[in-house]
PDB file of N, CA and C in Angstrom:
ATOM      1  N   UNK A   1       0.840  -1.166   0.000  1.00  0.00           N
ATOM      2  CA  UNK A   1       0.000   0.000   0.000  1.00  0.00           C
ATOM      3  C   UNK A   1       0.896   1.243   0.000  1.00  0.00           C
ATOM      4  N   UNK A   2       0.109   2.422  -0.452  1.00  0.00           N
ATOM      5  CA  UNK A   2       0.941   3.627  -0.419  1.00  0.00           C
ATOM      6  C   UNK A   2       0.415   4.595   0.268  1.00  0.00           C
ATOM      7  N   UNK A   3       1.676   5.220   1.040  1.00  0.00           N
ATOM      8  CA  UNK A   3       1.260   5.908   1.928  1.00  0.00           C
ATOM      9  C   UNK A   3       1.768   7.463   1.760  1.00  0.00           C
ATOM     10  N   UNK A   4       1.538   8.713   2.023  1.00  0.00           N
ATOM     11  CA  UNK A   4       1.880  10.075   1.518  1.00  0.00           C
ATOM     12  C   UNK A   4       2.345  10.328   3.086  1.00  0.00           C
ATOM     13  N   UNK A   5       3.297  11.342   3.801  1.00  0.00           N
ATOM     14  CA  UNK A   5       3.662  11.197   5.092  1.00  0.00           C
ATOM     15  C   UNK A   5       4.119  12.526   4.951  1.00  0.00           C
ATOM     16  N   UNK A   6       3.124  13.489   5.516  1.00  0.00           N
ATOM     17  CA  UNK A   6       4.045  14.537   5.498  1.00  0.00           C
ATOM     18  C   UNK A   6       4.310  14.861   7.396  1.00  0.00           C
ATOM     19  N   UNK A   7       5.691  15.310   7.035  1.00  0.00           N
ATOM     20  CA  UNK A   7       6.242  15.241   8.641  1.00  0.00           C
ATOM     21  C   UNK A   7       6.774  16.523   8.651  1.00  0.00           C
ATOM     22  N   UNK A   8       6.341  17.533  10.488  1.00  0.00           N
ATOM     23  CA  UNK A   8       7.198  18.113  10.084  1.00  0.00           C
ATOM     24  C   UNK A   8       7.620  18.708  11.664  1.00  0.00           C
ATOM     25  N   UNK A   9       8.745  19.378  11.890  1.00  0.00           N
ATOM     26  CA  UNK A   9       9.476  20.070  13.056  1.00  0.00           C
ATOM     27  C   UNK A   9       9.585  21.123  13.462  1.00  0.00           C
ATOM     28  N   UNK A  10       9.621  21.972  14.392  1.00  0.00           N
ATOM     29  CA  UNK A  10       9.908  23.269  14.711  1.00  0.00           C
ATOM     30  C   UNK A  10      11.227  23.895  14.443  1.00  0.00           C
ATOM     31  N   UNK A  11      11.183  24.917  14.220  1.00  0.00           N
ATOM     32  CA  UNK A  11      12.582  25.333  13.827  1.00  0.00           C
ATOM     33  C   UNK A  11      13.640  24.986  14.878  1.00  0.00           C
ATOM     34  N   UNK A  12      13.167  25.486  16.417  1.00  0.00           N
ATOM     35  CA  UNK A  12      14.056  24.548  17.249  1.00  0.00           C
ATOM     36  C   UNK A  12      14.225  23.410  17.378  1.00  0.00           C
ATOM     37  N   UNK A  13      13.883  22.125  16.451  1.00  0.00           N
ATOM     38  CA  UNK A  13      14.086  21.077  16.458  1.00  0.00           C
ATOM     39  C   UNK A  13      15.074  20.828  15.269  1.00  0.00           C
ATOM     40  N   UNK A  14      15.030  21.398  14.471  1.00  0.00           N
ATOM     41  CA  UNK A  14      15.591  21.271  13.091  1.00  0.00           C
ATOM     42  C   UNK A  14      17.041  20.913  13.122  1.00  0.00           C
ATOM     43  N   UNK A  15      16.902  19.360  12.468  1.00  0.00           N
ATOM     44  CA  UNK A  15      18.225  18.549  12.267  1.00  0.00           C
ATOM     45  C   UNK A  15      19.161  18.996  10.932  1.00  0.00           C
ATOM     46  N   UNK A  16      19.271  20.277  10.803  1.00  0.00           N
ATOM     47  CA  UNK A  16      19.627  20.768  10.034  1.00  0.00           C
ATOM     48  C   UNK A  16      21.657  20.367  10.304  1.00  0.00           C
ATOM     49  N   UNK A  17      22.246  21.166  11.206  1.00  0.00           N
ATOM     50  CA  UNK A  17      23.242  20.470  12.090  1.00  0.00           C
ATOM     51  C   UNK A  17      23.573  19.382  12.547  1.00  0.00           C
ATOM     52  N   UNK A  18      23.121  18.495  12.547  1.00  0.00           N
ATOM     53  CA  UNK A  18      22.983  17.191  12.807  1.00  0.00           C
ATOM     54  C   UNK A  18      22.836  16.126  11.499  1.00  0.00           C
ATOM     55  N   UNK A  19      22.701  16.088  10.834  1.00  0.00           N
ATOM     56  CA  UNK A  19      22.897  15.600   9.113  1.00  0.00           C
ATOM     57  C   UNK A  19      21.673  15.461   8.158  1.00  0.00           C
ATOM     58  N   UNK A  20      20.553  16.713   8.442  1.00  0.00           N
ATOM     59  CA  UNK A  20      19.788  16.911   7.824  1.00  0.00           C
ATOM     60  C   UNK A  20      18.699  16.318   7.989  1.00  0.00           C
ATOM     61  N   UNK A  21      17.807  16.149   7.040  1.00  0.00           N
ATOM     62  CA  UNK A  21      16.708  15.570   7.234  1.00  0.00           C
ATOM     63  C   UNK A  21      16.634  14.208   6.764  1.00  0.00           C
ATOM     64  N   UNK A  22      17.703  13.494   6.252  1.00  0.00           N
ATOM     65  CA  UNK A  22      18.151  11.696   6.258  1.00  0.00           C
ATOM     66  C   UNK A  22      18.191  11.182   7.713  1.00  0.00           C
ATOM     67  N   UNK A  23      18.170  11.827   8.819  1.00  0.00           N
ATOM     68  CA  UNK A  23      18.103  11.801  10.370  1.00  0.00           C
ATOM     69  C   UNK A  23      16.530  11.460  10.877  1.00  0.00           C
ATOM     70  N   UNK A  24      15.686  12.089  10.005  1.00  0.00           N
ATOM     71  CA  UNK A  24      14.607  11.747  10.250  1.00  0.00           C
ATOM     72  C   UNK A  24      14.021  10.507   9.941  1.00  0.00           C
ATOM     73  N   UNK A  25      14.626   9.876   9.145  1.00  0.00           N
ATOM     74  CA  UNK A  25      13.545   8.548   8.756  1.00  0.00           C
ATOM     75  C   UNK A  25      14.578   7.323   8.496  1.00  0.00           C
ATOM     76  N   UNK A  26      14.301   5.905   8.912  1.00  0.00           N
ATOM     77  CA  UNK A  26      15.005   5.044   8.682  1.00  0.00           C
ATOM     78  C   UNK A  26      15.071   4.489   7.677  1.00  0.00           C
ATOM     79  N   UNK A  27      16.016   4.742   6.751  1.00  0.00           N
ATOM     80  CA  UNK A  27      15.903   4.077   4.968  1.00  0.00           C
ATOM     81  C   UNK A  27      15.893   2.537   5.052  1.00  0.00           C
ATOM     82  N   UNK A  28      15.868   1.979   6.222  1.00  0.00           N
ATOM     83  CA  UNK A  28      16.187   0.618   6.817  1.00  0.00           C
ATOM     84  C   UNK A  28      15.499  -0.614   6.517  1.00  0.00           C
ATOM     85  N   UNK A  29      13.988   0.863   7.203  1.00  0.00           N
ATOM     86  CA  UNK A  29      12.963  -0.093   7.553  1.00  0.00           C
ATOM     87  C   UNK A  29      13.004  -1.249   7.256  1.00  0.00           C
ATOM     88  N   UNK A  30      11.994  -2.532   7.246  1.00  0.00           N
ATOM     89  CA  UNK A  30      12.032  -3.899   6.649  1.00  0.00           C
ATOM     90  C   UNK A  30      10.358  -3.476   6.279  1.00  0.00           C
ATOM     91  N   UNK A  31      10.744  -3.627   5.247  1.00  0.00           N
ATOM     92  CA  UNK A  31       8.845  -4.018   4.609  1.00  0.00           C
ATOM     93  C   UNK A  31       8.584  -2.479   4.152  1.00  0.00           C
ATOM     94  N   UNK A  32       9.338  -1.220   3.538  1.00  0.00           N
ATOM     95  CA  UNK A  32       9.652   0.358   3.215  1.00  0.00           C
ATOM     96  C   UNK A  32      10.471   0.649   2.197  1.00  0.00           C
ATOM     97  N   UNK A  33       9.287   0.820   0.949  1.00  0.00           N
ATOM     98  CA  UNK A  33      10.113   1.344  -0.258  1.00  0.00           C
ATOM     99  C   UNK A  33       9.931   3.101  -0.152  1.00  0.00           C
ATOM    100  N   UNK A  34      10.987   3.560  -0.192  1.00  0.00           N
ATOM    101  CA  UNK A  34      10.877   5.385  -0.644  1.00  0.00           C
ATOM    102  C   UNK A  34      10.964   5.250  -1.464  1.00  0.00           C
ATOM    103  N   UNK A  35       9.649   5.852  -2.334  1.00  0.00           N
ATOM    104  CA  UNK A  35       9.180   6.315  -3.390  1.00  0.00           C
ATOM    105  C   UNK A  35       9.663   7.100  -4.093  1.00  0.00           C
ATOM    106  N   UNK A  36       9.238   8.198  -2.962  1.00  0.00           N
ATOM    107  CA  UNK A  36       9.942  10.078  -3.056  1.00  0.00           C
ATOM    108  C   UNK A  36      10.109  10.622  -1.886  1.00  0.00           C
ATOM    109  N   UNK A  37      11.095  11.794  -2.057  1.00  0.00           N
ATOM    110  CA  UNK A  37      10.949  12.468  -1.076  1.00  0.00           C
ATOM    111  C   UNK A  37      10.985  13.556  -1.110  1.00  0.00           C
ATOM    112  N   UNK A  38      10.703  14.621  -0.397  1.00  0.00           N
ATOM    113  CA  UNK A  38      10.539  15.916  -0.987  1.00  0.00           C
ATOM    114  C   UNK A  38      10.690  16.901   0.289  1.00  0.00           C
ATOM    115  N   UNK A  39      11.413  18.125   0.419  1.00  0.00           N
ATOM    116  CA  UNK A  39      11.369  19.173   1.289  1.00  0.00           C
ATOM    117  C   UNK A  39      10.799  20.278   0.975  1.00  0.00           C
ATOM    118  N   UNK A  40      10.111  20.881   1.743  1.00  0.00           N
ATOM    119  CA  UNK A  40       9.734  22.223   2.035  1.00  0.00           C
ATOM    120  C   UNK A  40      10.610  22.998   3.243  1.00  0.00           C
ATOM    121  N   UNK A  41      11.957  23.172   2.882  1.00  0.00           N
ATOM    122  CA  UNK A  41      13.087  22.889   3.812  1.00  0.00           C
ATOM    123  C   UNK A  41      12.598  24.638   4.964  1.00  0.00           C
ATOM    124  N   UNK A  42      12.730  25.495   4.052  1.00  0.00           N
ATOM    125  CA  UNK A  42      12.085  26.567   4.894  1.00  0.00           C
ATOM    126  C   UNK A  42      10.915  26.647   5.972  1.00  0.00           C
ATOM    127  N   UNK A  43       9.919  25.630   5.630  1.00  0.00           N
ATOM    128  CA  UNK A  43       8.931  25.666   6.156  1.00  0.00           C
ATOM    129  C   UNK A  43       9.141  24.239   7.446  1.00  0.00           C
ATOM    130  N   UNK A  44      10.067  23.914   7.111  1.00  0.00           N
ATOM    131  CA  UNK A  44      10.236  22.773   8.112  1.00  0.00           C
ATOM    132  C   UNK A  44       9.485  21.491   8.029  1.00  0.00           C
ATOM    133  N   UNK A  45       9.764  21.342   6.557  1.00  0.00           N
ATOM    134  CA  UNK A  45       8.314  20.153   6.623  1.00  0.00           C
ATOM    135  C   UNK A  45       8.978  19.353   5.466  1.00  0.00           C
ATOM    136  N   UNK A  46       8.762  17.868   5.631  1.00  0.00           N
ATOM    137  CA  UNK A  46       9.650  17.161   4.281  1.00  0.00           C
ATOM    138  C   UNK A  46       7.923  16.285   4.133  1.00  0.00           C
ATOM    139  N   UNK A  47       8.142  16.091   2.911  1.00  0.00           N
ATOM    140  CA  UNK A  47       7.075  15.297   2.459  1.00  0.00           C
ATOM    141  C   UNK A  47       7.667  13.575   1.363  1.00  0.00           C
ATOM    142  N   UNK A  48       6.853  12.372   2.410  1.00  0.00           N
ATOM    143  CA  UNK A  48       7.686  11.199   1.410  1.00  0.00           C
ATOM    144  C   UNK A  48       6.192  10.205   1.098  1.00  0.00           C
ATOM    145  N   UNK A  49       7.018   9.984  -0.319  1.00  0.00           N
ATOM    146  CA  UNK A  49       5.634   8.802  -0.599  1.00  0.00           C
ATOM    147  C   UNK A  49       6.221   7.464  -0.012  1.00  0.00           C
ATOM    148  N   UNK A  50       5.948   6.288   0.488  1.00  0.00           N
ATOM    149  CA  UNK A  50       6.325   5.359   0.886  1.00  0.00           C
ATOM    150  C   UNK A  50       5.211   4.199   0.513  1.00  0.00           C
ATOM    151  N   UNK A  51       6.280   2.817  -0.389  1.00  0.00           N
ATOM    152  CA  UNK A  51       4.929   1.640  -0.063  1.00  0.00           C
ATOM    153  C   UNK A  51       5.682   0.929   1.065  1.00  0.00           C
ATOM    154  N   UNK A  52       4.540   0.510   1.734  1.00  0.00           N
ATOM    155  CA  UNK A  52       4.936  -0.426   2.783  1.00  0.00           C
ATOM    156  C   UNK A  52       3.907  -1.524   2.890  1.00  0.00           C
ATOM    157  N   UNK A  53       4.434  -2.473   3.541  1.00  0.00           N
ATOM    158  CA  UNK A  53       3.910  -3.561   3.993  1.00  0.00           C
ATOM    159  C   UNK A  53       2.635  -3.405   4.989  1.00  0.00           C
ATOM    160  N   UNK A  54       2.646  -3.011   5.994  1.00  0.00           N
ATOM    161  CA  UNK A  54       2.352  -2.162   7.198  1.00  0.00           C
ATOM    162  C   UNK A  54       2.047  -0.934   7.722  1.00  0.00           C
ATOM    163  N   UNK A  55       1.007  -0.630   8.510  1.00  0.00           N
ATOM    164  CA  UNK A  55       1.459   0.295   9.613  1.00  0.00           C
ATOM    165  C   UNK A  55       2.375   0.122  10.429  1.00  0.00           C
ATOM    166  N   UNK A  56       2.784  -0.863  10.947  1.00  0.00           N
ATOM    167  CA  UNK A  56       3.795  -1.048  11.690  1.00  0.00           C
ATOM    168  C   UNK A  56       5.117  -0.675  11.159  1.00  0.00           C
ATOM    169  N   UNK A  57       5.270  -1.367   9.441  1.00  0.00           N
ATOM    170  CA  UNK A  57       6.259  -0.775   8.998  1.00  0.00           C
ATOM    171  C   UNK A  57       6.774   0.680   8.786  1.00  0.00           C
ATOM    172  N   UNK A  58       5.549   1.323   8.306  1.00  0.00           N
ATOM    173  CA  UNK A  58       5.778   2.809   8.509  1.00  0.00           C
ATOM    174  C   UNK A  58       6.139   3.607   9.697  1.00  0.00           C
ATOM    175  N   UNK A  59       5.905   2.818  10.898  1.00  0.00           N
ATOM    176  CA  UNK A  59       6.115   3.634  11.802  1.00  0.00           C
ATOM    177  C   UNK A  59       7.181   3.268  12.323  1.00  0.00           C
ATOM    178  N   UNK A  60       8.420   2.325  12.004  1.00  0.00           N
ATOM    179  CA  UNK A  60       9.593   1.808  12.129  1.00  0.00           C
ATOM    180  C   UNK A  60      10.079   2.723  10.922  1.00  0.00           C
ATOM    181  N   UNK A  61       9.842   3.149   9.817  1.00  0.00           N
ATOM    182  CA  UNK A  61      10.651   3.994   8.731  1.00  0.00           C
ATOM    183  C   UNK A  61      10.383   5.508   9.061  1.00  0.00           C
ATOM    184  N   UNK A  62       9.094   5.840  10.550  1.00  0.00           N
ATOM    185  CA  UNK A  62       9.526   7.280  11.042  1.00  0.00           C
ATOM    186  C   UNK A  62       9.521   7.423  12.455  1.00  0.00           C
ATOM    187  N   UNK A  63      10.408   6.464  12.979  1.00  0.00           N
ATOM    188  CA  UNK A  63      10.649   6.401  14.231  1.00  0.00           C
ATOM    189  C   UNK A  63      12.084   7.201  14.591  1.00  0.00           C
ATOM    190  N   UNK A  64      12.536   7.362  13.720  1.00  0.00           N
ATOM    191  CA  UNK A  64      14.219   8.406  14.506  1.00  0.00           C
ATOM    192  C   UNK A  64      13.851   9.840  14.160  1.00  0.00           C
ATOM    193  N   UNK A  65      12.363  10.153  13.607  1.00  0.00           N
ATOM    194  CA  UNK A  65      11.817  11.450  13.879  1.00  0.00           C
ATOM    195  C   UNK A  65      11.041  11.479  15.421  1.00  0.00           C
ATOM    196  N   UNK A  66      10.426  10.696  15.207  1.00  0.00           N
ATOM    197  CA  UNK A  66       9.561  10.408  16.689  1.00  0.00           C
ATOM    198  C   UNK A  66       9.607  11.900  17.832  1.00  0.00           C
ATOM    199  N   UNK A  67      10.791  12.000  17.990  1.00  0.00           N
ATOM    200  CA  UNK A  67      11.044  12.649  18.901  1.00  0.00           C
ATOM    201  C   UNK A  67      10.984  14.484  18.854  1.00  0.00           C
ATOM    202  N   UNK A  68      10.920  14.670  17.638  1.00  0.00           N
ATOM    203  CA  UNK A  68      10.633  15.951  17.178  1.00  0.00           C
ATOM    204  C   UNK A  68      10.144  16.151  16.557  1.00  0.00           C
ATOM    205  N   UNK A  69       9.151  15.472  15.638  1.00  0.00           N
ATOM    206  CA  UNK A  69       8.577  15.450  14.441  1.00  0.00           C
ATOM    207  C   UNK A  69       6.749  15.178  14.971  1.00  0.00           C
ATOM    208  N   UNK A  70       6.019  15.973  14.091  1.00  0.00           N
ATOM    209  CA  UNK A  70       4.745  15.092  14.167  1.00  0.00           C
ATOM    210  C   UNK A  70       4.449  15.133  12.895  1.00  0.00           C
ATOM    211  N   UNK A  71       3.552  13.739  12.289  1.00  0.00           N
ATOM    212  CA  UNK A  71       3.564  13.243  11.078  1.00  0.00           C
ATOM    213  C   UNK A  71       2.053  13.057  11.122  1.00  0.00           C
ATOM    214  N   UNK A  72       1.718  13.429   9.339  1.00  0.00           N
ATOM    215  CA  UNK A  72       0.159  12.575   8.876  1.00  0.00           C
ATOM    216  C   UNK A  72       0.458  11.790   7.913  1.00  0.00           C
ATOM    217  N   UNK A  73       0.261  10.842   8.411  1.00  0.00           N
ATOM    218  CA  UNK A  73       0.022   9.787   7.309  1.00  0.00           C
ATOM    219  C   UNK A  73      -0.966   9.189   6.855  1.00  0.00           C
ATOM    220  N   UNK A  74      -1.196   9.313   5.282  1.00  0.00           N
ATOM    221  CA  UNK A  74      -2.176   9.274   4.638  1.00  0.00           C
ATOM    222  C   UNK A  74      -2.000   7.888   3.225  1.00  0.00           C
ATOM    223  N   UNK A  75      -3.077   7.050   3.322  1.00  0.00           N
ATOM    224  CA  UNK A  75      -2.827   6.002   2.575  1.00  0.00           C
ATOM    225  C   UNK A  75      -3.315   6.948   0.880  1.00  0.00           C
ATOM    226  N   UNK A  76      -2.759   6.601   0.055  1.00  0.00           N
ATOM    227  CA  UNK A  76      -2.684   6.903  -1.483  1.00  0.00           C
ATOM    228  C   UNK A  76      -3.136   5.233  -1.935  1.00  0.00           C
ATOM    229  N   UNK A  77      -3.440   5.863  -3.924  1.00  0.00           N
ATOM    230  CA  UNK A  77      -2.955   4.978  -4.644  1.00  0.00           C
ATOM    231  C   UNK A  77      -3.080   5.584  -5.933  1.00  0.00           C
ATOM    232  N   UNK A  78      -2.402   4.962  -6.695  1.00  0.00           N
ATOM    233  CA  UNK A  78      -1.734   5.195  -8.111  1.00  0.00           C
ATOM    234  C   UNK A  78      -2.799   4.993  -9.258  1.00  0.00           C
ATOM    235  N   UNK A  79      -4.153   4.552  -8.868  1.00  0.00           N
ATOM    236  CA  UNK A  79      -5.034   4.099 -10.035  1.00  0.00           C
ATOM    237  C   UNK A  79      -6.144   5.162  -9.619  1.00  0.00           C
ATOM    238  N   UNK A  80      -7.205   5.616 -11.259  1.00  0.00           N
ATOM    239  CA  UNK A  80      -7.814   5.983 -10.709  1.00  0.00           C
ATOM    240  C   UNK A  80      -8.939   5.947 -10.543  1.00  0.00           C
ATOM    241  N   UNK A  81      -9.763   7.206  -9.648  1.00  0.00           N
ATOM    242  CA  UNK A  81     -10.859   6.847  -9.729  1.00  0.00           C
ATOM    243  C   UNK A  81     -12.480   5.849 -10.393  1.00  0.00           C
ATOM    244  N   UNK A  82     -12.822   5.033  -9.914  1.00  0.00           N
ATOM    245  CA  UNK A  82     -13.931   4.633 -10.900  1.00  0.00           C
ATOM    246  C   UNK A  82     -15.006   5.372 -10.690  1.00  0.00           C
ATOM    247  N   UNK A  83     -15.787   5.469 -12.043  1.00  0.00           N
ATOM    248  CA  UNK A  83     -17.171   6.104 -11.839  1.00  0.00           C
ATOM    249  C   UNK A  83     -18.241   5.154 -11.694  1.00  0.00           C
TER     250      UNK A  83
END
């Protein structure tokens, strides 16, 4: 399934110093393809498409934000509408 995740931080949180916003999310995960990813770097907000296996998985691919970040995650898909 696909999921749209936009996450984002306060300027006093901003892992800007710390090695950016690759700090925020685990490219690791198990069962987490990045799609895309995308910043709104001014505004403090990165936006990623992700398929995953899981909720569980997704929330293991934004768990090293956890701590400064709050995220919506929103399920997508690629086909469209039927009438």
């Amino acid at each position: 399934m696909l999921f749209h995740i936009t996450q984002s931080h306060s300027a006093e949180n901003c892992p800007k110093d710390e090695g950016g916003s690759s700090v925020l999310f685990n490219k690791d995960a198990e069962g987490v393809e990045l799609r895309a990813m995308y910043g709104a770097f001014a505004e403090h907000v990165v936006y990623y498409v992700v398929e995953a296996d899981s909720m569980k998985a997704v929330n293991q691919f934004l768990m090293p934000g956890f701590k400064r970040c709050e995220c919506v995650i929103t399920p997508v898909m690629e086909e469209s509408m039927v009438k």
